[in-house]
N, C-alpha and C. Protein backbone atom coordinates (compact mmCIF):
# COMPACT_ATOMS: atom_id res chain seq x y z
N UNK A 1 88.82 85.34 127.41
CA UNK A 1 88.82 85.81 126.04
C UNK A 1 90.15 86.52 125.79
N UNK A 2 90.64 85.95 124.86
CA UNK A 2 91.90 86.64 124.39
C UNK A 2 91.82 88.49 124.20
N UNK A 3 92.91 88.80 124.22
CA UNK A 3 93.04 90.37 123.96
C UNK A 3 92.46 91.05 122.28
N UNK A 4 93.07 90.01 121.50
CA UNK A 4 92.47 90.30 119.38
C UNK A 4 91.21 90.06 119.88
N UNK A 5 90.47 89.02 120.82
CA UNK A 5 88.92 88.60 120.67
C UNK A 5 88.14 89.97 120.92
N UNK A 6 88.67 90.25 121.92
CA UNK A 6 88.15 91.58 122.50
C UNK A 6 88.37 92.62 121.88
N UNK A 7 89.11 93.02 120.85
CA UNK A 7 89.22 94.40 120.36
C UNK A 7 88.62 93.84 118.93
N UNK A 8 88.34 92.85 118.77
CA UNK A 8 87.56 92.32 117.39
C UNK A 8 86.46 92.38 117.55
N UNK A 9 86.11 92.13 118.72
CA UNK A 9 84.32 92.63 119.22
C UNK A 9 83.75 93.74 119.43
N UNK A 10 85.09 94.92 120.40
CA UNK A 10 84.53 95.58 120.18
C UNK A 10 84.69 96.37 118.62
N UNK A 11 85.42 96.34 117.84
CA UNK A 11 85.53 96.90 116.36
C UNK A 11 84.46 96.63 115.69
N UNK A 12 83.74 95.41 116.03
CA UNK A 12 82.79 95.09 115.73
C UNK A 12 81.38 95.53 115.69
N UNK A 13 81.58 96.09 117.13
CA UNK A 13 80.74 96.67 117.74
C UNK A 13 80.18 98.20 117.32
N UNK A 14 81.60 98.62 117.86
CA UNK A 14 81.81 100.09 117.13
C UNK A 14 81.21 100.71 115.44
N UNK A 15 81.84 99.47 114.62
CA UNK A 15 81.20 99.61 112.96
C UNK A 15 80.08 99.54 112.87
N UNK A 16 79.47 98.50 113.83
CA UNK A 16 77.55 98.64 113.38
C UNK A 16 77.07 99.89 113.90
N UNK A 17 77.24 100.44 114.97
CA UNK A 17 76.96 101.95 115.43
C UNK A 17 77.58 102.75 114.22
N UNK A 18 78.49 102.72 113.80
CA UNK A 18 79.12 103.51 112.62
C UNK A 18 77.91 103.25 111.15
N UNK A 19 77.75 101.72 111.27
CA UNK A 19 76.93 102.03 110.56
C UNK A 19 75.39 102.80 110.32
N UNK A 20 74.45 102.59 111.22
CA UNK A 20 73.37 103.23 111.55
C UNK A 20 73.81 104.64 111.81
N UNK A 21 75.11 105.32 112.15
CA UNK A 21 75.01 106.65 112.05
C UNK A 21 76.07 107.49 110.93
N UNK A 22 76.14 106.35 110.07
CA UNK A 22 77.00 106.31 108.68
C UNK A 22 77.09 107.86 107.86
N UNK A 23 75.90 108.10 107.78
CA UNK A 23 75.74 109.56 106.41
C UNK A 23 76.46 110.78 107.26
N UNK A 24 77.84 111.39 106.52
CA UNK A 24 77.75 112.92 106.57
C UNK A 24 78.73 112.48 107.77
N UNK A 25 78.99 111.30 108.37
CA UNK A 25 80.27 111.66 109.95
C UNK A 25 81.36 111.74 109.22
N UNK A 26 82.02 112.09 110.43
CA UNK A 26 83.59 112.28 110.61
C UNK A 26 84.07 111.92 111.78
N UNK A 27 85.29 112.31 111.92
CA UNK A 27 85.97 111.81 112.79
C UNK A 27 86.45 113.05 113.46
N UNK A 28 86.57 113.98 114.52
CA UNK A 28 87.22 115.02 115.14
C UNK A 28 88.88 114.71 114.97
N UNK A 29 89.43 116.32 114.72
CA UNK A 29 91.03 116.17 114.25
C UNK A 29 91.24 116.53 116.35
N UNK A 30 90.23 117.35 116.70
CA UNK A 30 90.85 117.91 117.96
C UNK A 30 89.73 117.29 119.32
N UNK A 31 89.98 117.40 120.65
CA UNK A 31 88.52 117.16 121.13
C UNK A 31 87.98 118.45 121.47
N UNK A 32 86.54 118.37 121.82
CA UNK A 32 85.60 119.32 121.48
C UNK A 32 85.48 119.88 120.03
N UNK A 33 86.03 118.79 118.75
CA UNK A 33 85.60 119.57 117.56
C UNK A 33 83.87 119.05 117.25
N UNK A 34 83.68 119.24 116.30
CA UNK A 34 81.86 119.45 115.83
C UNK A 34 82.40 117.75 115.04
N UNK A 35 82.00 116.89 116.10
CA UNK A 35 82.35 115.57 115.84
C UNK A 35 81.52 114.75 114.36
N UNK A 36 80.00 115.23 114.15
CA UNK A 36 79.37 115.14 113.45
C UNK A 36 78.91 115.72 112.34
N UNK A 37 80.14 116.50 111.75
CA UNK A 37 79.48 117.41 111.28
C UNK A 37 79.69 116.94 109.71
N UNK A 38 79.41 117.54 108.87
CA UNK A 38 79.62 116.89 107.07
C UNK A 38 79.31 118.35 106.82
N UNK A 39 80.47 118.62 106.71
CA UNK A 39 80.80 120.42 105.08
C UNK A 39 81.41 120.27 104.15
N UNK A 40 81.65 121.02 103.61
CA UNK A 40 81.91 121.14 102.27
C UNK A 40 82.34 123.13 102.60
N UNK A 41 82.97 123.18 102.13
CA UNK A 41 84.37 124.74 102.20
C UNK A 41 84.11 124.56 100.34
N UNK A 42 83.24 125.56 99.71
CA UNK A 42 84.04 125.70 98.14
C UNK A 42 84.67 127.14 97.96
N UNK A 43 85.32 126.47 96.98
CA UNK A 43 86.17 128.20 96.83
C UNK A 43 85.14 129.07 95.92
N UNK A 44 84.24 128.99 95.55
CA UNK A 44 83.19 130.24 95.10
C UNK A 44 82.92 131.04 96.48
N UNK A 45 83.33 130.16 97.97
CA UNK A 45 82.89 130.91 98.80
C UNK A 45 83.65 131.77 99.58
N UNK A 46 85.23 131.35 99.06
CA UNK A 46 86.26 131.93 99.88
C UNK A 46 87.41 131.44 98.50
N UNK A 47 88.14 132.85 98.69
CA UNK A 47 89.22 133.03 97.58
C UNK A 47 90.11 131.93 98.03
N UNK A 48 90.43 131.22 96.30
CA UNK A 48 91.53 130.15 96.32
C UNK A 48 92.87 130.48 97.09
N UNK A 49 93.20 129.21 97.86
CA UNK A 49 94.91 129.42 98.36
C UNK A 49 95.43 128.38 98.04
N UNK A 50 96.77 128.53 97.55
CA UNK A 50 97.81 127.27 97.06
C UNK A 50 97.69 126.44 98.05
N UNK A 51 97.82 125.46 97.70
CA UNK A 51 97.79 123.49 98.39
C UNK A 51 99.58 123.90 98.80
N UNK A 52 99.54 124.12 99.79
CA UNK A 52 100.92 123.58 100.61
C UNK A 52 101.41 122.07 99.86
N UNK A 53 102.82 122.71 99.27
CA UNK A 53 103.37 121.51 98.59
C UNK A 53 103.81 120.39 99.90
N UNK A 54 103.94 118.91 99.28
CA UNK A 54 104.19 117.91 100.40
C UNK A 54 104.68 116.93 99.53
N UNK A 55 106.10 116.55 100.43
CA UNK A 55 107.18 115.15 100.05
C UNK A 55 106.89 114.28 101.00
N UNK A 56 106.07 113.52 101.00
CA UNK A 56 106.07 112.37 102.46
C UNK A 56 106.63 111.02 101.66
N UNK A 57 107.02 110.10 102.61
CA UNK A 57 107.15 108.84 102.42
C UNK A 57 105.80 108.13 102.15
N UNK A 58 106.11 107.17 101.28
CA UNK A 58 104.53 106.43 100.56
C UNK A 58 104.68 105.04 101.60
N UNK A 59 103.27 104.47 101.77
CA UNK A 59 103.90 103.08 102.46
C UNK A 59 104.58 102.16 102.01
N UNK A 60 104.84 102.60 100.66
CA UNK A 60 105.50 101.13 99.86
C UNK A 60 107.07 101.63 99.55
N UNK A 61 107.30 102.87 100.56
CA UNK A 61 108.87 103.65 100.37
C UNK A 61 109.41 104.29 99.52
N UNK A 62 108.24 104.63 98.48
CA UNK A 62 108.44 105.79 97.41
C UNK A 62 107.78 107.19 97.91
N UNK A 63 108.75 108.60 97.85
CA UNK A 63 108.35 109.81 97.69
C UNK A 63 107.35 109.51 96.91
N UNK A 64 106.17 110.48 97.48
CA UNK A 64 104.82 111.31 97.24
C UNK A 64 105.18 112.61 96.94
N UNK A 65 105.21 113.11 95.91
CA UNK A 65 104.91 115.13 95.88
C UNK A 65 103.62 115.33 95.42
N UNK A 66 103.31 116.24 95.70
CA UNK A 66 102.23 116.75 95.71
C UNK A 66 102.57 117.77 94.33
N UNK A 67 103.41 118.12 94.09
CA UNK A 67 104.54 119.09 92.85
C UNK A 67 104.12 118.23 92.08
N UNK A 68 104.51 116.78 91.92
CA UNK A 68 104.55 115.92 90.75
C UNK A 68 103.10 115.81 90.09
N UNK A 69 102.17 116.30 90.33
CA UNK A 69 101.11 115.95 89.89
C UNK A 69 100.51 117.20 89.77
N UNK A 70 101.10 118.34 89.55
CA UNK A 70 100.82 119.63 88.84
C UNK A 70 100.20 119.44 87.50
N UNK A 71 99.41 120.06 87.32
CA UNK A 71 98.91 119.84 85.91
C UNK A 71 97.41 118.86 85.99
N UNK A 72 97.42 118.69 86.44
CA UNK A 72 95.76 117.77 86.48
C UNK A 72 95.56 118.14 88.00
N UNK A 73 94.10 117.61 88.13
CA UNK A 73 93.77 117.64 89.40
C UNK A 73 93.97 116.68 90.54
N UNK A 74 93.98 116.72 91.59
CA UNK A 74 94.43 115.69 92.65
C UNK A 74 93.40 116.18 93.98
N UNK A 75 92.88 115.20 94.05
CA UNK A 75 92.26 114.68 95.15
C UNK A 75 93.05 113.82 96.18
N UNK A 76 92.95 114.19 97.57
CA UNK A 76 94.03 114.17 99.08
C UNK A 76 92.70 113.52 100.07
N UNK A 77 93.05 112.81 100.60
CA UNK A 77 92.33 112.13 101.50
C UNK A 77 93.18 112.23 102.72
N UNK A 78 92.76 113.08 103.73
CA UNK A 78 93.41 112.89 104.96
C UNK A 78 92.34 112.17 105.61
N UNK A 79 92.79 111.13 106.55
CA UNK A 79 92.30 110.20 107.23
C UNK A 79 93.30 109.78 108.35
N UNK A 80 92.83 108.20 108.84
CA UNK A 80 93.71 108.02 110.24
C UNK A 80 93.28 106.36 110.17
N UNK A 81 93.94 105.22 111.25
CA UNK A 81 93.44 104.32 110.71
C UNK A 81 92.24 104.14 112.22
N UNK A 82 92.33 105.25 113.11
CA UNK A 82 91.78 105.04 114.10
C UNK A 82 90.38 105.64 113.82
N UNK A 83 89.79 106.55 112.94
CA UNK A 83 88.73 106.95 112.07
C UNK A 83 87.88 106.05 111.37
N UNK A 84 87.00 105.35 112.35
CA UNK A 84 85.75 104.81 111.54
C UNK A 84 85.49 105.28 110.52
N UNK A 85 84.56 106.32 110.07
CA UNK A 85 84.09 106.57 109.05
C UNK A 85 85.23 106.95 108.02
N UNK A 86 86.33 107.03 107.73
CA UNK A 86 87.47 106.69 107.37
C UNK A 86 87.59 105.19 106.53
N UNK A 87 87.21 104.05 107.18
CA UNK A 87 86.83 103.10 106.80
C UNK A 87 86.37 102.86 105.19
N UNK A 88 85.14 103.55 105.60
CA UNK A 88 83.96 103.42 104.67
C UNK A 88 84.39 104.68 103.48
N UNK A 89 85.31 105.16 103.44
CA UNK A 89 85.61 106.20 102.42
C UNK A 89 86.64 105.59 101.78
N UNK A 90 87.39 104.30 101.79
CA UNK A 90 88.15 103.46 101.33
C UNK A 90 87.39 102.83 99.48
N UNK A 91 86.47 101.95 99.65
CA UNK A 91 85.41 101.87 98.50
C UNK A 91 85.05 102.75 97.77
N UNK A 92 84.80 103.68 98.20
CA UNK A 92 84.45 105.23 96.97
C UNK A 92 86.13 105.48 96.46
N UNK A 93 87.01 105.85 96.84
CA UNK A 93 87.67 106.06 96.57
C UNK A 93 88.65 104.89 95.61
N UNK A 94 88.48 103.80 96.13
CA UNK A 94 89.09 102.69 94.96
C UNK A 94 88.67 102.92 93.93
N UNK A 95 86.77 102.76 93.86
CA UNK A 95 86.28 103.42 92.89
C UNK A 95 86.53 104.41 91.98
N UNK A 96 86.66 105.68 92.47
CA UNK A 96 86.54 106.49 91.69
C UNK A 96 88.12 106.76 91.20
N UNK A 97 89.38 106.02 91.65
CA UNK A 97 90.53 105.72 91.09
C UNK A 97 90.27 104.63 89.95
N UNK A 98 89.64 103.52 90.32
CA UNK A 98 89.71 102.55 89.12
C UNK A 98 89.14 103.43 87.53
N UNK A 99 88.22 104.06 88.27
CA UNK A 99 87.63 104.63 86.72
C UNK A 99 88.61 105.89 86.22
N UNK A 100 89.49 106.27 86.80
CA UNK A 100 90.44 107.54 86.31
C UNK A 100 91.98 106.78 85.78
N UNK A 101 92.24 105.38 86.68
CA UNK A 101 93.50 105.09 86.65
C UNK A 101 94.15 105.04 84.78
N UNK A 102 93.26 104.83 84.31
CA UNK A 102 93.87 104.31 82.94
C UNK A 102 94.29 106.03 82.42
N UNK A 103 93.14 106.67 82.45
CA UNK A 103 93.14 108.01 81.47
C UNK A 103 94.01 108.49 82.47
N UNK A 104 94.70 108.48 83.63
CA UNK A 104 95.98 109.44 84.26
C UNK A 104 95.39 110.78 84.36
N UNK A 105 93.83 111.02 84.34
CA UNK A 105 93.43 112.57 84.63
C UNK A 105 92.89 112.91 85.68
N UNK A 106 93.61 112.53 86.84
CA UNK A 106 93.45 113.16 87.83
C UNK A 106 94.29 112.22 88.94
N UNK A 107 94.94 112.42 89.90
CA UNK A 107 95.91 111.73 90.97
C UNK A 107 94.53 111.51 92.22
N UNK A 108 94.68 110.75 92.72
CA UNK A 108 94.61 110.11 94.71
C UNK A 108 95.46 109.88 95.34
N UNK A 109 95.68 110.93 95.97
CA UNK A 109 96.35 110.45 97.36
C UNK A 109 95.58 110.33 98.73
N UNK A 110 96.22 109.35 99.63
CA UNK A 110 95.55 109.10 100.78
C UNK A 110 96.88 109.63 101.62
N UNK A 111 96.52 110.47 102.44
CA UNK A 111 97.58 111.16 103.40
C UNK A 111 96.88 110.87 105.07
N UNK A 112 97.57 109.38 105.65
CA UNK A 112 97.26 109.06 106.61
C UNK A 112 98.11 109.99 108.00
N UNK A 113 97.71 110.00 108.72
CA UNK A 113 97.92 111.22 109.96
C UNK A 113 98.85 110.60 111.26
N UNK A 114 98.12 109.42 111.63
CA UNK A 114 98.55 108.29 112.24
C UNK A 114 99.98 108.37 113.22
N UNK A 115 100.31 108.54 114.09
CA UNK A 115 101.07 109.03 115.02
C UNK A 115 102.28 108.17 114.63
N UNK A 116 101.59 106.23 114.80
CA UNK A 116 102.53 105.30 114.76
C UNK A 116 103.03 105.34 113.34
N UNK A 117 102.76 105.91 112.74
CA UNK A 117 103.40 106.05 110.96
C UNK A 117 102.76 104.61 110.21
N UNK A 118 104.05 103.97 109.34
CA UNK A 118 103.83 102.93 108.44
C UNK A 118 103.62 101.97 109.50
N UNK A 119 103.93 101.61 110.45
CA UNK A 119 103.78 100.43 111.22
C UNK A 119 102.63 99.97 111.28
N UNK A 120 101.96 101.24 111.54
CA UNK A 120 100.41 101.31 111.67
C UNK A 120 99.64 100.87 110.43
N UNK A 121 99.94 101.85 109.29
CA UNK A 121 99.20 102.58 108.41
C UNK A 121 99.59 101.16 107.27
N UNK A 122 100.59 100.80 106.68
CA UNK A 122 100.81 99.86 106.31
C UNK A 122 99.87 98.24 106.25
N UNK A 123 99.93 98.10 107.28
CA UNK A 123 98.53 96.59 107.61
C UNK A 123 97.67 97.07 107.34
N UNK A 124 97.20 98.50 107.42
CA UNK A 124 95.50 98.68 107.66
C UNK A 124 95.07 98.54 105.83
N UNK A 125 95.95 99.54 105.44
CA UNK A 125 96.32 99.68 104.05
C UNK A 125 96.31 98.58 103.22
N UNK A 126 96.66 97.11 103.61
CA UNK A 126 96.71 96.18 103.19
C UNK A 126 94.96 95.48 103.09
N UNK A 127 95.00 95.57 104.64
CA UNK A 127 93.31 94.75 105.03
C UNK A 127 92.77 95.71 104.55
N UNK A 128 92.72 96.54 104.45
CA UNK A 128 91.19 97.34 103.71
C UNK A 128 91.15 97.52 101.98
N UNK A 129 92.52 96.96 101.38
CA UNK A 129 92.56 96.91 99.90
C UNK A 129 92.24 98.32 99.14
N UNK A 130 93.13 98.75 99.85
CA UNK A 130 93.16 100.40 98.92
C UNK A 130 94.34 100.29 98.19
N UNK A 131 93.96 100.85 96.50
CA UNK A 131 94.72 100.47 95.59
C UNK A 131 95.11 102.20 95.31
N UNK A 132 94.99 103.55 95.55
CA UNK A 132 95.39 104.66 95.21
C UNK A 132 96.90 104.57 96.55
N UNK A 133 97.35 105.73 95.95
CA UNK A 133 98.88 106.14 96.78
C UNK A 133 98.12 106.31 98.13
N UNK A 134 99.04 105.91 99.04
CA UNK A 134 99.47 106.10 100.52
C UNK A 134 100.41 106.90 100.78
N UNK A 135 100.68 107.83 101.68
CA UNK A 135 101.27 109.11 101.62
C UNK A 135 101.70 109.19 103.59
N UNK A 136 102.64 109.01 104.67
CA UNK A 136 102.70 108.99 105.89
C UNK A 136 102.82 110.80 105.94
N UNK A 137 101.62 111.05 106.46
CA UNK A 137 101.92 112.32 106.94
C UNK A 137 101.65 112.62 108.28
N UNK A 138 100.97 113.85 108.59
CA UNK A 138 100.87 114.08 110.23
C UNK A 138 99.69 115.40 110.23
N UNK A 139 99.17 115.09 111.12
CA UNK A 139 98.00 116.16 111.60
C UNK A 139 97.88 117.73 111.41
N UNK A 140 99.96 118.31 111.77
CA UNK A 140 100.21 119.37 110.91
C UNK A 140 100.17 119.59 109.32
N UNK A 141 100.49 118.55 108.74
CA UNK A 141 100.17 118.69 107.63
C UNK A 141 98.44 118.82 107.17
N UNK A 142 97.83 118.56 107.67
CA UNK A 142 96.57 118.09 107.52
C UNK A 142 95.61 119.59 107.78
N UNK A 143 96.26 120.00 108.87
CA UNK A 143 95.93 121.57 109.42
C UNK A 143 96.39 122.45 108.56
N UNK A 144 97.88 122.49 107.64
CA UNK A 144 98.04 123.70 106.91
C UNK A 144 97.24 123.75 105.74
N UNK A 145 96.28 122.61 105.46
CA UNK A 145 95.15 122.28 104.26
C UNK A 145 94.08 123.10 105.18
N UNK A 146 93.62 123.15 106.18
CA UNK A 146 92.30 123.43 106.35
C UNK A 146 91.67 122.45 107.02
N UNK A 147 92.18 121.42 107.60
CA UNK A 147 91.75 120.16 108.26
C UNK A 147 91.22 120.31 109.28
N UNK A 148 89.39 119.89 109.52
CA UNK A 148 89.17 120.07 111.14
C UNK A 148 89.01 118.98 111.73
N UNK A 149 88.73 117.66 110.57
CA UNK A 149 87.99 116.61 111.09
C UNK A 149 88.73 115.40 110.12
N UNK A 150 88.33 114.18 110.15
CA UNK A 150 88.71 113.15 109.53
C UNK A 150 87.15 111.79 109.20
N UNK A 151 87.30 111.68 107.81
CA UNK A 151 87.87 111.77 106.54
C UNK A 151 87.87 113.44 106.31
N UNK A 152 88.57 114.03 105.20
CA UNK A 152 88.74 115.20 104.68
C UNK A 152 89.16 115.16 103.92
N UNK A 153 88.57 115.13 102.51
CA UNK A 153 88.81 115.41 101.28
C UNK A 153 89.09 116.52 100.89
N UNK A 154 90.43 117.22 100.18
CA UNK A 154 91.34 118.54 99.39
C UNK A 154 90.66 118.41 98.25
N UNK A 155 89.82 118.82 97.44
CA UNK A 155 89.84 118.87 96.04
C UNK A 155 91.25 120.14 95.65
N UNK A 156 92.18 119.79 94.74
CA UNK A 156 93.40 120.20 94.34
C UNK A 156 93.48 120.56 93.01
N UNK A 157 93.11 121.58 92.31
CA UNK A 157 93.23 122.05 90.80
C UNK A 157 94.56 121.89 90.43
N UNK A 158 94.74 121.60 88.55
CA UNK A 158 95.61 121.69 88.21
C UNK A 158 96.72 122.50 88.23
N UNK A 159 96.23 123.83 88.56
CA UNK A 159 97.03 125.00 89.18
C UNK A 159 98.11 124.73 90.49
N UNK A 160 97.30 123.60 91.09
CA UNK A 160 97.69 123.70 92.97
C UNK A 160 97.31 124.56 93.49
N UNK A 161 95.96 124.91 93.55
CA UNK A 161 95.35 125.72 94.32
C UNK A 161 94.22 124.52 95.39
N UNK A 162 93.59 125.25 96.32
CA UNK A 162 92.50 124.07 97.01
C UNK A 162 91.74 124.70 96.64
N UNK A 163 90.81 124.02 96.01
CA UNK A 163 89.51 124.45 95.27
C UNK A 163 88.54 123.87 96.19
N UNK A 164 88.40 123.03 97.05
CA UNK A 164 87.61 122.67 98.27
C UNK A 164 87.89 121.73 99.07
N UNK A 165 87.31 121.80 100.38
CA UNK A 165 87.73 120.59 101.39
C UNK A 165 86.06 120.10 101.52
N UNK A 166 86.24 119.01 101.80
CA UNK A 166 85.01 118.35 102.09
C UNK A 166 85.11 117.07 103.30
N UNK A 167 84.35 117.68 104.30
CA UNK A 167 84.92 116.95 105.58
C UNK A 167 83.40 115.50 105.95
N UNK A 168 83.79 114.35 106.03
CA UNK A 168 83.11 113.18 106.37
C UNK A 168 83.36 112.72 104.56
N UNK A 169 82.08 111.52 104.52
CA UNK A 169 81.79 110.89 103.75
C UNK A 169 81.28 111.34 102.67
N UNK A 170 81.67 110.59 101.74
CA UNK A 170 81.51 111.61 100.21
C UNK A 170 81.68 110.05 99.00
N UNK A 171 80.75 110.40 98.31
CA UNK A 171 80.21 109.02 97.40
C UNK A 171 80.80 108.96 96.16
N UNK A 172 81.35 108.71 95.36
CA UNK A 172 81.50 108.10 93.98
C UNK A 172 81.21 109.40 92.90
N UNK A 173 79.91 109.39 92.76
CA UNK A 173 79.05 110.05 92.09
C UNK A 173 79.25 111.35 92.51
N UNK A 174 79.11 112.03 93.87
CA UNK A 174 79.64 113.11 94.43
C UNK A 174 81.06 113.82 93.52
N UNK A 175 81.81 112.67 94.05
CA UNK A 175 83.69 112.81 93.35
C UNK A 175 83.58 113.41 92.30
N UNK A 176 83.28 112.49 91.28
CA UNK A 176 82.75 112.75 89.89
C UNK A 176 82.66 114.24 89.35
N UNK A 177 81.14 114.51 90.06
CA UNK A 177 80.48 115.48 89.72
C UNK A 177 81.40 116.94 90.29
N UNK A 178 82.37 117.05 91.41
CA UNK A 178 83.05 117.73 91.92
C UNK A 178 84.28 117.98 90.83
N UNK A 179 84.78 116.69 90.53
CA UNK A 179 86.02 116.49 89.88
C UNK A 179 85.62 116.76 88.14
N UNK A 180 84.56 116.50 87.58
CA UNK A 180 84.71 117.06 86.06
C UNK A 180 84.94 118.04 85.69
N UNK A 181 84.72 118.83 86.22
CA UNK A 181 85.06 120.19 85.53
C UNK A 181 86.28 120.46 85.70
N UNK A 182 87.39 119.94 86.56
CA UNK A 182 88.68 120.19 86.42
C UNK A 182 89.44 119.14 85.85
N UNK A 183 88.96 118.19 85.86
CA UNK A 183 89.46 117.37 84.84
C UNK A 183 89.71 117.83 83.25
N UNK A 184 88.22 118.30 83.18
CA UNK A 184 87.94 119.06 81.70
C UNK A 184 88.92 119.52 81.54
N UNK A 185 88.92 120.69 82.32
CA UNK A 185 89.67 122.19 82.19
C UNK A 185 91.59 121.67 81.96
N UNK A 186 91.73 120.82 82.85
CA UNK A 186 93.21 120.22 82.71
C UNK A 186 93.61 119.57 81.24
N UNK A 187 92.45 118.54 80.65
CA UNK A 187 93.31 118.43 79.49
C UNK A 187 92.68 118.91 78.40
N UNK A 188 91.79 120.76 78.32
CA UNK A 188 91.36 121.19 77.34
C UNK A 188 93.16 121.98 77.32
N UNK A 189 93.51 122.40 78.78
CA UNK A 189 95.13 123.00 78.70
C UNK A 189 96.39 122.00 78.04
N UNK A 190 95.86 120.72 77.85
CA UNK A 190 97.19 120.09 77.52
C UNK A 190 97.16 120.21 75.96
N UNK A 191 98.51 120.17 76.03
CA UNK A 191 99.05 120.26 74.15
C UNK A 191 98.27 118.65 73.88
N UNK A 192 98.19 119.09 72.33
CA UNK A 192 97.97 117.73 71.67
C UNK A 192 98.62 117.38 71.26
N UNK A 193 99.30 115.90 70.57
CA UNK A 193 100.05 115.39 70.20
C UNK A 193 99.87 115.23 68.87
C-alpha cells in the first residue's frame, strides 16, 4: 500500500472517531491541555482587553490587519490544519460569512498556526473550500489572544477589544446570536449617508 493510501485511511479513520465524538472538541494548543474541553470566556465575566493588533501574510499574499477592520466586529478563527475538529468548523464559518459578505458588517478571519506556514495551510485551504480570509500566523500569536486549544474562536468588537473566546465547535446559529448585538451596535455608530 502506497504511503497517500495509508495516511488516507488513516484520516479516514481518525474523522469517523472525530465524528462520533464531534460536539464541544478541540484540539490541545499544548500537551497535557484539557483536550476535550468546549468554553466559552465572556467578557461579562472578566473585564475587556484590547485584541493584540496583527499584520500576517494572507495565503493568497495579501497583508491581513486586524487595524483594518476597526469599526465593525471581527470574528478570528485560530485553528491548524493538523486539528480535526478544525475541519468541521470550516462549513459554519463559510456560512456565516456568506450571509454577512454582502452587508460588510462584520470581518472573518481564519488565523492558521501551522508551523509549515502557506505550504501547508494553502492546499488545505483550497480542499476544504473556505471562502473567508486566511491569515499565516503562529501559536504565539494565538496565546497573546487567550488561546488554550484549537478551533478558538476571538469574538472582536468594533472597539478592538475581545469580547470572548470560544474554544471547540461552535454552529451558525450560535455565531449569529453571539455576533448581533455587535453588529447592531457597529452600524447604529456609523454616520449615515
Amino acid at each position: 500500500m502506497s504511503r497517500a493510501a495509508v495516511r488516507a485511511v488513516v484520516q479516514g479513520v481518525i474523522s469517523m472517531l472525530w465524528l462520533v465524538l464531534l460536539p464541544g472538541l478541540g484540539c490541545s494548543a499544548q500537551e497535557g491541555g484539557d483536550r476535550g474541553a468546549s468554553a466559552s470566556e465572556s467578557a461579562s465575566e472578566k473585564p475587556k482587553k484590547p485584541a493584540p493588533n496583527f499584520e500576517l501574510k494572507g495565503v493568497d499574499g495579501n497583508l491581513i490587519s486586524l487595524a483594518d477592520h476597526r469599526g465593525k466586529p471581527v470574528l478570528i478563527d485560530f485553528w491548524a490544519t493538523w486539528c480535526v475538529p478544525c475541519i468541521y468548523q470550516v462549513p459554519e464559518l463559510n456560512a456565516f460569512w456568506k450571509m454577512h459578505r454582502e452587508a460588510d458588517d462584520v470581518a472573518v478571519i481564519g488565523v492558521a498556526v501551522d508551523v509549515e506556514g502557506a505550504s501547508v495551510v494553502g492546499p488545505w485551504v483550497k480542499e476544504k473550500g473556505v471562502e473567508y480570509q486566511i491569515a499565516i500566523g503562529d501559536e504565539a500569536l494565538a496565546r497573546s489572544f487567550g488561546v488554550m486549544g484549537f478551533p478558538t474562536l476571538a469574538i472582536i468588537t468594533p472597539d478592538g477589544d475581545i469580547e470572548s473566546l470560544h474554544v471547540g465547535l461552535i454552529e451558525v446559529e450560535e455565531l449569529e446570536r453571539l455576533l448581533a448585538p455587535l453588529i447592531g451596535s457597529s452600524q447604529a455608530d456609523s454616520p449615515t449617508l
